[in-house]
PDB file of N, CA and C in Angstrom:
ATOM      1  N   UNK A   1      85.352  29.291 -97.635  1.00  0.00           N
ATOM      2  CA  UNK A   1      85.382  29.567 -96.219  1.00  0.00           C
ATOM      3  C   UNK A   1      84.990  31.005 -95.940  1.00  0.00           C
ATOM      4  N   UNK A   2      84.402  31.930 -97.197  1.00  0.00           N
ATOM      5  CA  UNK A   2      84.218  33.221 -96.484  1.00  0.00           C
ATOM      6  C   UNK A   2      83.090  33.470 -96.210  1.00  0.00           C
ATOM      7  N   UNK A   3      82.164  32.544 -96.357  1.00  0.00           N
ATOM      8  CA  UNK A   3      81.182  33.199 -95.545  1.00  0.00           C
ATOM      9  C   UNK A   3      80.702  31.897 -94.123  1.00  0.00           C
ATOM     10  N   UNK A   4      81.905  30.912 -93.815  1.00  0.00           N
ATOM     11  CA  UNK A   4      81.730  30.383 -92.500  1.00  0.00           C
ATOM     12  C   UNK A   4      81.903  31.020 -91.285  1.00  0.00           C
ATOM     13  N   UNK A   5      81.760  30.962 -89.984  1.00  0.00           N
ATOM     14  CA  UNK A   5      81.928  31.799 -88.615  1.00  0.00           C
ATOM     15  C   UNK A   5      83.091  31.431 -88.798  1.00  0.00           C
ATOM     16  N   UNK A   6      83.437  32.713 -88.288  1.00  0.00           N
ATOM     17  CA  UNK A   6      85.498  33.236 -88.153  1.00  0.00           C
ATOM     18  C   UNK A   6      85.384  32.588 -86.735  1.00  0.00           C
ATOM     19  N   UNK A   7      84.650  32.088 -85.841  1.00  0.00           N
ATOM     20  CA  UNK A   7      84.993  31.339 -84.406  1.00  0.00           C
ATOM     21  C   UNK A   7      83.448  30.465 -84.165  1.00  0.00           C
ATOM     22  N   UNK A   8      84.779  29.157 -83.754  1.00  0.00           N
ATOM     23  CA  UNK A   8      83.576  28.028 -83.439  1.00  0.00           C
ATOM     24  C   UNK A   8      84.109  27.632 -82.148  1.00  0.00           C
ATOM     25  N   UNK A   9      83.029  27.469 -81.172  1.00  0.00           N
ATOM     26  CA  UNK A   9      83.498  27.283 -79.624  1.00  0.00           C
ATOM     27  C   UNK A   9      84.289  28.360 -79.167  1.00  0.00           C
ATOM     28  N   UNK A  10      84.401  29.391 -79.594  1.00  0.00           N
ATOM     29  CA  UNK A  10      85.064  30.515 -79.140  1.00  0.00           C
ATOM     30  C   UNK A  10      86.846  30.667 -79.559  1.00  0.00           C
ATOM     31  N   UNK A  11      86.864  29.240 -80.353  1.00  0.00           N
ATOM     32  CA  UNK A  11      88.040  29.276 -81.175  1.00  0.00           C
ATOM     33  C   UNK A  11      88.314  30.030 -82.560  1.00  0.00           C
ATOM     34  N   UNK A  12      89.167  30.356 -83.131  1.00  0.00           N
ATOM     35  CA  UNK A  12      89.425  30.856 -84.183  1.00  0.00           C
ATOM     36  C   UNK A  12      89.412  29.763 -85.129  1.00  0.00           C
ATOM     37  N   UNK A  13      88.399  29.442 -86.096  1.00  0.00           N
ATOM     38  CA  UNK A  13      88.050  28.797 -87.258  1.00  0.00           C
ATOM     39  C   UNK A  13      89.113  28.676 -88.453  1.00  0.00           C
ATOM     40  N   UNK A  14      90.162  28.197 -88.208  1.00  0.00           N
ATOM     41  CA  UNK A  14      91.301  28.384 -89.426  1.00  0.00           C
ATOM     42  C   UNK A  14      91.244  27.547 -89.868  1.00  0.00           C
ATOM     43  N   UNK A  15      91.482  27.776 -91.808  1.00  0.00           N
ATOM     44  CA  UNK A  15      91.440  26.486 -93.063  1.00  0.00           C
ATOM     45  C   UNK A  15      93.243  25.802 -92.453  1.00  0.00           C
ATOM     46  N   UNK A  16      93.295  24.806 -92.833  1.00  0.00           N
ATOM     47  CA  UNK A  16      94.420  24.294 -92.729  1.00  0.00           C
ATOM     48  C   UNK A  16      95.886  24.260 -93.552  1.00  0.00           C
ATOM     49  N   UNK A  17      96.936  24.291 -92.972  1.00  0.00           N
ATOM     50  CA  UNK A  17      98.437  25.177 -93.689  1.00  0.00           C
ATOM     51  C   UNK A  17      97.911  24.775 -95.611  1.00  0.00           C
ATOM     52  N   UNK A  18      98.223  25.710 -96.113  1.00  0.00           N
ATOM     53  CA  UNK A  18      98.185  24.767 -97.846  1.00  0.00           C
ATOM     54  C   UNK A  18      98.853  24.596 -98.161  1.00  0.00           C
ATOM     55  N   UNK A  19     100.389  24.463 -97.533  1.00  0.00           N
ATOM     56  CA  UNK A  19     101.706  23.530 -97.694  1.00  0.00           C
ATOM     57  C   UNK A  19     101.833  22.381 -97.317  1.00  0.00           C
ATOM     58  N   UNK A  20     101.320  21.834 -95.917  1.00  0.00           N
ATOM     59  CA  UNK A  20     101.647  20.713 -95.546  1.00  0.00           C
ATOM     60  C   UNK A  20     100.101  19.870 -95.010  1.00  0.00           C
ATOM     61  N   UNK A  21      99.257  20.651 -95.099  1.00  0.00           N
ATOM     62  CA  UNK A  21      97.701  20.553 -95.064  1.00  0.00           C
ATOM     63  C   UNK A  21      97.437  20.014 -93.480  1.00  0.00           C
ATOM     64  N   UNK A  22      98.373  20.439 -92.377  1.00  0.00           N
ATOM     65  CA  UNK A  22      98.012  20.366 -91.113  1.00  0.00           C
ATOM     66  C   UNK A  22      97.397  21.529 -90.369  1.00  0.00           C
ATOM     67  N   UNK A  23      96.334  21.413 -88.964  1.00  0.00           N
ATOM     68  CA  UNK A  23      96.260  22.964 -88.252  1.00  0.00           C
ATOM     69  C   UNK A  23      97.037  23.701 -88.260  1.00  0.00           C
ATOM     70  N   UNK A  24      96.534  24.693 -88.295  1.00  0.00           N
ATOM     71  CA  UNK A  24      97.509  26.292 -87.601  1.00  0.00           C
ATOM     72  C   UNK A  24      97.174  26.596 -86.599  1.00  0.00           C
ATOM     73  N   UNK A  25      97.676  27.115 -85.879  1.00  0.00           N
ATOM     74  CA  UNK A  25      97.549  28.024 -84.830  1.00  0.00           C
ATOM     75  C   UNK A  25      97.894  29.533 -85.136  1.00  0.00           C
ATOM     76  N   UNK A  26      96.905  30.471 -84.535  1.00  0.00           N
ATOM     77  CA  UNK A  26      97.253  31.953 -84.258  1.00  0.00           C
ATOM     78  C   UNK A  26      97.575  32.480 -83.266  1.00  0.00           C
ATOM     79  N   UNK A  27      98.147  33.461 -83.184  1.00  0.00           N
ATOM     80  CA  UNK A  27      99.399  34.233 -81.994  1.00  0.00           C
ATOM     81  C   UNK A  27      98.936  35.274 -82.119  1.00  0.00           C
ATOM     82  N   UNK A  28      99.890  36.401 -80.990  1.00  0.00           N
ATOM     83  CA  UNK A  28      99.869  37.564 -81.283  1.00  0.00           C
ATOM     84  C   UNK A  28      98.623  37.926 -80.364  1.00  0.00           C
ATOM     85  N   UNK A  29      98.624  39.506 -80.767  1.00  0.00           N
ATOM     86  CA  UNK A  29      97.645  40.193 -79.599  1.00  0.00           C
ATOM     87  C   UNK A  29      97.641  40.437 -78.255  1.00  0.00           C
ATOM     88  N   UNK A  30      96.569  41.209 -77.708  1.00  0.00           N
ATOM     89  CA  UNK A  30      96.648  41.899 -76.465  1.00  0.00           C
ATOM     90  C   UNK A  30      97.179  40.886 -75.304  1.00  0.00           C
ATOM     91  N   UNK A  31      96.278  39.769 -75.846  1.00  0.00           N
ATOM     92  CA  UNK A  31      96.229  38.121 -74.983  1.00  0.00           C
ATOM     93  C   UNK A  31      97.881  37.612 -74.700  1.00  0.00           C
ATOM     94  N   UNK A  32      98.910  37.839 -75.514  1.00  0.00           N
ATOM     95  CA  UNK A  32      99.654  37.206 -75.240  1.00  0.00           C
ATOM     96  C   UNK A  32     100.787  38.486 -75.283  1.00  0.00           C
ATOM     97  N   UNK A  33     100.720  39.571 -75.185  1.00  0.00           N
ATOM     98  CA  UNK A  33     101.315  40.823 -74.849  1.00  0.00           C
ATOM     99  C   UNK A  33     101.444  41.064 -73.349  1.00  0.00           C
ATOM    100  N   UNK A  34     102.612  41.402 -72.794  1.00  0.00           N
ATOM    101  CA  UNK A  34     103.004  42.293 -71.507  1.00  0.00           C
ATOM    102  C   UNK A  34     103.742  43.448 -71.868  1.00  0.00           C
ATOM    103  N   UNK A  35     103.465  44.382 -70.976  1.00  0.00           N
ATOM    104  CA  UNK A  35     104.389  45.829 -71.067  1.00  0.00           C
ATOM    105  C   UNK A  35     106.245  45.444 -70.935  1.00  0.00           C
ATOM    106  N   UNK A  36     106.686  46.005 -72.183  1.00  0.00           N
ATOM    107  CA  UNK A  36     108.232  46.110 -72.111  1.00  0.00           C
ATOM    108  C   UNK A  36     108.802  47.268 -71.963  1.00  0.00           C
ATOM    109  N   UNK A  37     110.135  47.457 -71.701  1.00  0.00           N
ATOM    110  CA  UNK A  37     110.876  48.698 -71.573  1.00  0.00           C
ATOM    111  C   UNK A  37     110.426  49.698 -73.063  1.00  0.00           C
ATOM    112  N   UNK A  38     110.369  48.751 -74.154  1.00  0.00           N
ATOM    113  CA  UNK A  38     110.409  49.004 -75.267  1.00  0.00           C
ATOM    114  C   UNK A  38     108.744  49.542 -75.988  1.00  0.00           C
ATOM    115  N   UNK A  39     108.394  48.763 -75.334  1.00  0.00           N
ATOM    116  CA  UNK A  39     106.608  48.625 -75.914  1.00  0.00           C
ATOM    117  C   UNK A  39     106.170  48.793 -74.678  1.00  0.00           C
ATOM    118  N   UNK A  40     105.596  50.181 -73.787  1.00  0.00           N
ATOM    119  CA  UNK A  40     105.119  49.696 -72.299  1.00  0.00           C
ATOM    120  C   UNK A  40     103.267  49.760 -72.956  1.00  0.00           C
ATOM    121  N   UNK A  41     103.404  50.582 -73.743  1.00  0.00           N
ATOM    122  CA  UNK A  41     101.501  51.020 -73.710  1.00  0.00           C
ATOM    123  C   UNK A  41     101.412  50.665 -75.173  1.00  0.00           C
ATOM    124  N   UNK A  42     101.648  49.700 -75.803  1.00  0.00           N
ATOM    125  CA  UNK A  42     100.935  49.421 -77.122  1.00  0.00           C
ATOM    126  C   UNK A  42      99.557  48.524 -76.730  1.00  0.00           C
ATOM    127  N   UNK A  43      99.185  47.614 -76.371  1.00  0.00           N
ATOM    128  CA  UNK A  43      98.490  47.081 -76.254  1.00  0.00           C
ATOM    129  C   UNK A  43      98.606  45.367 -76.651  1.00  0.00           C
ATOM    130  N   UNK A  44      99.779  45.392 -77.607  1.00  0.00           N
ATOM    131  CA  UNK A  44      99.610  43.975 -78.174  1.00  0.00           C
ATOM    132  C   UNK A  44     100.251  44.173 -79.850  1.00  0.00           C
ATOM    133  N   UNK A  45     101.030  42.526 -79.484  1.00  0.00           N
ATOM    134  CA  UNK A  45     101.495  42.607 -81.302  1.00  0.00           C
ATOM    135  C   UNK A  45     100.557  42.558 -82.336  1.00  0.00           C
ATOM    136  N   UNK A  46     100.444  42.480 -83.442  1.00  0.00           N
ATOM    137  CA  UNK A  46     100.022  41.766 -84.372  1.00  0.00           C
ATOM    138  C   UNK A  46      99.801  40.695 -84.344  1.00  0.00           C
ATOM    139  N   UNK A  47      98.375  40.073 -84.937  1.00  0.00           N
ATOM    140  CA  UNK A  47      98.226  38.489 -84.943  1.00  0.00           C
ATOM    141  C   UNK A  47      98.888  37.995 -86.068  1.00  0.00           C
ATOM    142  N   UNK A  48      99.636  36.626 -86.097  1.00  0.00           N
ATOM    143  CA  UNK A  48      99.906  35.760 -87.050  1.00  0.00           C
ATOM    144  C   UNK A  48      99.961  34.379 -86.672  1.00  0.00           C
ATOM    145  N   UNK A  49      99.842  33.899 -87.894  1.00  0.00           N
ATOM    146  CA  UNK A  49      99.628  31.997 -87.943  1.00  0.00           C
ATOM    147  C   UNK A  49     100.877  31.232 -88.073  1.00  0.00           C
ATOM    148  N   UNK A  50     100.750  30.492 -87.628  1.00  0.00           N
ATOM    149  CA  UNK A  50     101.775  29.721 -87.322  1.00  0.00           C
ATOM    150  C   UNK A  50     101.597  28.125 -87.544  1.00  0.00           C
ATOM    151  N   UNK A  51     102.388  27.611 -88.500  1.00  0.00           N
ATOM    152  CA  UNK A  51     102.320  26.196 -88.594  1.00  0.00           C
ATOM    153  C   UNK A  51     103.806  25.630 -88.134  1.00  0.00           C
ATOM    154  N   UNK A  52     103.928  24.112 -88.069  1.00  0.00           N
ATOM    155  CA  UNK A  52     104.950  23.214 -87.386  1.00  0.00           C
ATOM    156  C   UNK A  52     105.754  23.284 -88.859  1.00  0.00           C
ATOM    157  N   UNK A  53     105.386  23.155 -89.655  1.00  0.00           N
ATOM    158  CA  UNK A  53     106.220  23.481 -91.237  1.00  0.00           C
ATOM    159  C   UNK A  53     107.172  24.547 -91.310  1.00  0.00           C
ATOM    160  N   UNK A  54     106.878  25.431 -90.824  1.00  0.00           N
ATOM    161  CA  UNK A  54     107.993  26.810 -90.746  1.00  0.00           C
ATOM    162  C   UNK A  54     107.127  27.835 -91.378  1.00  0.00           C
ATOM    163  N   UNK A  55     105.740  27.423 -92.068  1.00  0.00           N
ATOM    164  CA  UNK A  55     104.761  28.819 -92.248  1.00  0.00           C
ATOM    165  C   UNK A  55     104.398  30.066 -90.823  1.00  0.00           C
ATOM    166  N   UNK A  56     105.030  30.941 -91.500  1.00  0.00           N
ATOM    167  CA  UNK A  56     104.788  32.483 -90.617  1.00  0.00           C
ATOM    168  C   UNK A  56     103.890  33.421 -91.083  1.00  0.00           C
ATOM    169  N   UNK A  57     102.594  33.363 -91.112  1.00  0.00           N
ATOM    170  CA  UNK A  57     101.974  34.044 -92.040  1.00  0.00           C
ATOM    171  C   UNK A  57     101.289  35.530 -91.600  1.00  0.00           C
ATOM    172  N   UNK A  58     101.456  36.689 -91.627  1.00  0.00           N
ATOM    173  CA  UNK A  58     101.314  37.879 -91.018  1.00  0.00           C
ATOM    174  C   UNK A  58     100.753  38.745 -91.793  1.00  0.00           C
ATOM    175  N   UNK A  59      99.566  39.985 -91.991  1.00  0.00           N
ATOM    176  CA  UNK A  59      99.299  41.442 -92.556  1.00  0.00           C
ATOM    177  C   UNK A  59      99.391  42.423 -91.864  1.00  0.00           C
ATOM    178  N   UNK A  60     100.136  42.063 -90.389  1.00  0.00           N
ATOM    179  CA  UNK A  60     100.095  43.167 -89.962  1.00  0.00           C
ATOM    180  C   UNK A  60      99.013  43.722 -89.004  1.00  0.00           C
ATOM    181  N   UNK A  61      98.114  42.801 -88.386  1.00  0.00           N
ATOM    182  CA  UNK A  61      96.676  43.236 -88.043  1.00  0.00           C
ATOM    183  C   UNK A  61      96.703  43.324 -86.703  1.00  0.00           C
ATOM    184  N   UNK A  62      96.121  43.694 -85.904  1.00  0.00           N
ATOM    185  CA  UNK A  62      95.783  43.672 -84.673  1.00  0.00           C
ATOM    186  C   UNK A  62      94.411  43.149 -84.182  1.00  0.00           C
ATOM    187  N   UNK A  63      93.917  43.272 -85.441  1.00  0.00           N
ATOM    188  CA  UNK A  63      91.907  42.615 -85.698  1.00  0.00           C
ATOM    189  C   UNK A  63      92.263  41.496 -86.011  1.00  0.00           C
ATOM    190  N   UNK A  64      92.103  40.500 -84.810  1.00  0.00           N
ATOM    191  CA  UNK A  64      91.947  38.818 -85.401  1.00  0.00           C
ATOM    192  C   UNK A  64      90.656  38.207 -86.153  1.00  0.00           C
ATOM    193  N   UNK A  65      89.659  39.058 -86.124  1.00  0.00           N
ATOM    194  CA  UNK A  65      88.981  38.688 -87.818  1.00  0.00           C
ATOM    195  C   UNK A  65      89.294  38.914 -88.868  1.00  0.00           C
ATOM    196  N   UNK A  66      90.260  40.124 -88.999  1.00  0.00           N
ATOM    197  CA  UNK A  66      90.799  40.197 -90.189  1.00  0.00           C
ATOM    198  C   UNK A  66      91.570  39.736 -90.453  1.00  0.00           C
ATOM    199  N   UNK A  67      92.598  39.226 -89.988  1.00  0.00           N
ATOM    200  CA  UNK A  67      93.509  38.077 -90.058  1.00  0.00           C
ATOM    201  C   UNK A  67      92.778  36.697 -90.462  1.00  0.00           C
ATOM    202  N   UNK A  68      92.051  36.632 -89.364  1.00  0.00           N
ATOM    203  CA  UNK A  68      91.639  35.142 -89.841  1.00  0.00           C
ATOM    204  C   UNK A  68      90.663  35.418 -90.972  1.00  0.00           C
ATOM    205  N   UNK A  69      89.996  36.461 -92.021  1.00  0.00           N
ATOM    206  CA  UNK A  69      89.652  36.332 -93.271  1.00  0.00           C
ATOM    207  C   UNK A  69      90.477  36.228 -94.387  1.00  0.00           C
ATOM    208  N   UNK A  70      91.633  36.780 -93.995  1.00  0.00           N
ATOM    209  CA  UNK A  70      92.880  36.898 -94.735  1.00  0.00           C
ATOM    210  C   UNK A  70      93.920  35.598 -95.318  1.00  0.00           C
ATOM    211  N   UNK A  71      93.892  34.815 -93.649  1.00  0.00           N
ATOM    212  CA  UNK A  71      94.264  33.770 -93.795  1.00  0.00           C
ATOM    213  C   UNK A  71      93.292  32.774 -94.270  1.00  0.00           C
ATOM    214  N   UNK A  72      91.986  32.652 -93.967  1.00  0.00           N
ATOM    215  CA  UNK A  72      90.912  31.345 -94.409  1.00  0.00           C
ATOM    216  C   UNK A  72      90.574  31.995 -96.628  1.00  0.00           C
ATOM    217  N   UNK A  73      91.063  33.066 -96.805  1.00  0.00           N
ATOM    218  CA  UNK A  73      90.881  33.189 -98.246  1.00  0.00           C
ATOM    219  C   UNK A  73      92.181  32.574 -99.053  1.00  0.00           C
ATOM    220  N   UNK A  74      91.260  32.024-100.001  1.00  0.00           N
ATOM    221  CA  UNK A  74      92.141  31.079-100.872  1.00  0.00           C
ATOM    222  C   UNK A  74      91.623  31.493-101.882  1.00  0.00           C
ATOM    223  N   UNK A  75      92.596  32.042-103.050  1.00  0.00           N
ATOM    224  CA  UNK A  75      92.222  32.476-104.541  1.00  0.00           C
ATOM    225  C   UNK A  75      92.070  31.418-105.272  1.00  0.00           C
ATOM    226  N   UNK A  76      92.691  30.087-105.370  1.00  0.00           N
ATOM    227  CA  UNK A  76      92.359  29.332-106.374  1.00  0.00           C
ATOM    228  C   UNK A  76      90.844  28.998-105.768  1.00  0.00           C
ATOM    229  N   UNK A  77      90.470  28.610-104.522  1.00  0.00           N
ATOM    230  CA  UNK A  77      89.213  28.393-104.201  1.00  0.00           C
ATOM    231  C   UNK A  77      88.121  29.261-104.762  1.00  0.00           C
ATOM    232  N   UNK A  78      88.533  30.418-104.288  1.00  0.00           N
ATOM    233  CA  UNK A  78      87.491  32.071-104.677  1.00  0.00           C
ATOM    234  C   UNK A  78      86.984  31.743-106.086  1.00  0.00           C
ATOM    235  N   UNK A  79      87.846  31.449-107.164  1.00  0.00           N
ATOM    236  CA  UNK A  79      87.989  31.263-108.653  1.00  0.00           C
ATOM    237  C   UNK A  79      87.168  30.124-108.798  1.00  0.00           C
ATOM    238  N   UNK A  80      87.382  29.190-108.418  1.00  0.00           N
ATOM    239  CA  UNK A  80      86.419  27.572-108.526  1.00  0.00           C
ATOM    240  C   UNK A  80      85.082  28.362-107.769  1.00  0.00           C
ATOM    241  N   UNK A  81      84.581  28.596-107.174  1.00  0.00           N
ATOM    242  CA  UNK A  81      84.015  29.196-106.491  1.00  0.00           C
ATOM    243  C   UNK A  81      83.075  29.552-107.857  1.00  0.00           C
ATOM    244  N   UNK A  82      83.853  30.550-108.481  1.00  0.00           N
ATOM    245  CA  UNK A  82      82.881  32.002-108.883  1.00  0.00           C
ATOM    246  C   UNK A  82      82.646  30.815-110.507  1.00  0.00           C
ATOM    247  N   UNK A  83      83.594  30.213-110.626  1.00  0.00           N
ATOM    248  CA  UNK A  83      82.675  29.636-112.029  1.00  0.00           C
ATOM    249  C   UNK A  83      82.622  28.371-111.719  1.00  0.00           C
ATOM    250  N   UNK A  84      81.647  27.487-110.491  1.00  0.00           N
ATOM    251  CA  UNK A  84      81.221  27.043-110.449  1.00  0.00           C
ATOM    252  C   UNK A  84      79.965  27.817-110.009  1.00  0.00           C
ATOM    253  N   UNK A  85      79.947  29.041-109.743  1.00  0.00           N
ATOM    254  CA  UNK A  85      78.254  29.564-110.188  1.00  0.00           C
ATOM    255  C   UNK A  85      78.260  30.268-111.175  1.00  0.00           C
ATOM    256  N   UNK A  86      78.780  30.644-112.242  1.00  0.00           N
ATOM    257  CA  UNK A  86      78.581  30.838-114.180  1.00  0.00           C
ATOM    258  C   UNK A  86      78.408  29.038-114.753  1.00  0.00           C
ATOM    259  N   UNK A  87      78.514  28.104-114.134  1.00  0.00           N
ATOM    260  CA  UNK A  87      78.637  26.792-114.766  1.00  0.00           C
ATOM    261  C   UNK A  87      76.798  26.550-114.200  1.00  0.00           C
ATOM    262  N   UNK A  88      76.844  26.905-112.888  1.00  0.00           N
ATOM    263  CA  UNK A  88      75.121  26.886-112.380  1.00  0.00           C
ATOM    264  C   UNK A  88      74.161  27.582-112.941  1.00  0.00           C
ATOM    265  N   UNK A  89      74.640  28.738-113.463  1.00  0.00           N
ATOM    266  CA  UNK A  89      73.684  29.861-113.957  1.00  0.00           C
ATOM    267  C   UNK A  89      73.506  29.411-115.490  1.00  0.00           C
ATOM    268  N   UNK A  90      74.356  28.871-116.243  1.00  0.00           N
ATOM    269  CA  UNK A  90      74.019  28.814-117.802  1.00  0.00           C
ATOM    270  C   UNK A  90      73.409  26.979-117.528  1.00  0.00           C
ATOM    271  N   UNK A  91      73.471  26.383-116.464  1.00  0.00           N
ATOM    272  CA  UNK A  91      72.528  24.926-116.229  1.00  0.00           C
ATOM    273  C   UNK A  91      71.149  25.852-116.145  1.00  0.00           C
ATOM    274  N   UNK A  92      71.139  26.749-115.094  1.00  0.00           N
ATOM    275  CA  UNK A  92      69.342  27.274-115.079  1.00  0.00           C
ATOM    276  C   UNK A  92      69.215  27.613-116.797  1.00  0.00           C
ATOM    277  N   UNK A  93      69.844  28.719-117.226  1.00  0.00           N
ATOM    278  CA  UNK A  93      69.234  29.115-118.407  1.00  0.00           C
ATOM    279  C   UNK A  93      68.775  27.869-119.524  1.00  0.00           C
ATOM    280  N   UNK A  94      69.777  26.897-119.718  1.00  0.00           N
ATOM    281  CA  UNK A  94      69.809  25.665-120.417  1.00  0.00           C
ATOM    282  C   UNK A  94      68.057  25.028-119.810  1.00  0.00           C
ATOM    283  N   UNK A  95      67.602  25.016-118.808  1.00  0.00           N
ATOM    284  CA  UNK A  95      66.489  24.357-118.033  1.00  0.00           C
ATOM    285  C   UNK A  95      65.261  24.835-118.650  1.00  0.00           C
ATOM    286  N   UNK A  96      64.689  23.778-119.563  1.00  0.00           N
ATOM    287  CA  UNK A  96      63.590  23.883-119.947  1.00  0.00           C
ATOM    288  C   UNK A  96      63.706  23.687-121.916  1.00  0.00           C
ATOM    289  N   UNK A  97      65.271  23.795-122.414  1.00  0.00           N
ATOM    290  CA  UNK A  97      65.419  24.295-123.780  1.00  0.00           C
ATOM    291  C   UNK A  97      65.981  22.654-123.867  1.00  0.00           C
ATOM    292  N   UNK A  98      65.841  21.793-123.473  1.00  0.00           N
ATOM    293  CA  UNK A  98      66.868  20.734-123.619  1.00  0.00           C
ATOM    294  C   UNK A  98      66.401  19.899-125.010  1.00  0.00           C
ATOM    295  N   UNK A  99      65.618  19.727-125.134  1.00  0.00           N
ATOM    296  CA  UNK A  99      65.224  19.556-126.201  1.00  0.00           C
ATOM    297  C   UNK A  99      65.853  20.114-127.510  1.00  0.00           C
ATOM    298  N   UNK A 100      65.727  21.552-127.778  1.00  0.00           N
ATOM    299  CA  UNK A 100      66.486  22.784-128.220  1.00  0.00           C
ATOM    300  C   UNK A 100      68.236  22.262-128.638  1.00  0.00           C
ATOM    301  N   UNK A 101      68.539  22.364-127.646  1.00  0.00           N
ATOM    302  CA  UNK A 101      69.961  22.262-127.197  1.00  0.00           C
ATOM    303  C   UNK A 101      70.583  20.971-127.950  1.00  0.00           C
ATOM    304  N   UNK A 102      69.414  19.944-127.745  1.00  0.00           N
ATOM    305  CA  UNK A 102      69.725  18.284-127.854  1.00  0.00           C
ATOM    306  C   UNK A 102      69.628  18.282-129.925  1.00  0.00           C
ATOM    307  N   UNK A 103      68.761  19.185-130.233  1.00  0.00           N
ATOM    308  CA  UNK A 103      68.114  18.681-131.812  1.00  0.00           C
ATOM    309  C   UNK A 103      69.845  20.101-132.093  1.00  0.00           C
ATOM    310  N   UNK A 104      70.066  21.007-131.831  1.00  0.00           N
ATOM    311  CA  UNK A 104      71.535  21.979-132.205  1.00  0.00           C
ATOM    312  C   UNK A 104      72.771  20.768-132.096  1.00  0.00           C
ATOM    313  N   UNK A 105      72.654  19.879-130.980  1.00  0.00           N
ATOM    314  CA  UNK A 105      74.388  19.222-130.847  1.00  0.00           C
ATOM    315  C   UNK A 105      73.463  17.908-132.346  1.00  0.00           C
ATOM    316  N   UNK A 106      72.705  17.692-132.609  1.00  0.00           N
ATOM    317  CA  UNK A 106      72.680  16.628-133.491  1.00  0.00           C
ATOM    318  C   UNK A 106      72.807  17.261-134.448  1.00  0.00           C
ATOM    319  N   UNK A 107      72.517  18.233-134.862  1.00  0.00           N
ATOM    320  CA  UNK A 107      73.165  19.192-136.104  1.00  0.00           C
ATOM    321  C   UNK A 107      74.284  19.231-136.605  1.00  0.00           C
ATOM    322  N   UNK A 108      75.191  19.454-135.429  1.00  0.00           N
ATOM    323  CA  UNK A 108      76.560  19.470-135.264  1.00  0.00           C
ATOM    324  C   UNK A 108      77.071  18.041-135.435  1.00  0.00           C
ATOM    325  N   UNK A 109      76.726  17.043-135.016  1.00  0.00           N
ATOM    326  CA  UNK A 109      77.159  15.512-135.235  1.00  0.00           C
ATOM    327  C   UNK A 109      77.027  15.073-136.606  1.00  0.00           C
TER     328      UNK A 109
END
């Protein structure tokens, strides 16, 4: 998901909870901020996600792209990701030697 648009239809593009694998929704910000006794001139909370599961997921941001890169990154994905292109790259190099390759594993047999 990191290199899909962080907004489709002007929505925020979020992967779905990876606990209970339903939407999220995001919060937070200028948008849903009013002046308090407490907070009159901040501008707005922090964005965070929110699922019906009890996921609260927060960095602290005020940049809802960075949030939503934060939240749409998934490390086990990133990882499948990166060596399923070392698994693509040694298929190119292999391309053209198959022959090669085929008379080495009958060696081995």
């Amino acid at each position: 998901m990191e290199n899909k648009e962080l907004f489709v239809d002007g929505k925020p593009n979020l992967m779905h909870c990876p606990f209970c694998g339903k939407p999220v929704e995001i919060h937070g910000g200028p948008e849903e901020w009013s002046p308090t006794f407490y907070d009159p001139d901040s501008g707005g909370d922090p964005y965070y996600v929110d699922c019906n599961c009890g996921l609260h997921f927060s960095i602290g941001c005020r940049e809802i792209e960075e949030v939503i890169k934060a939240w749409n990154h998934r490390h086990e994905l990133a990882r499948l990701s990166n060596l399923l292109e070392q698994v693509a790259e040694e298929i190119e190099n292999l391309h053209g030697r198959e022959t090669e390759v085929s008379e080495k594993i009958r060696q081995l047999i």
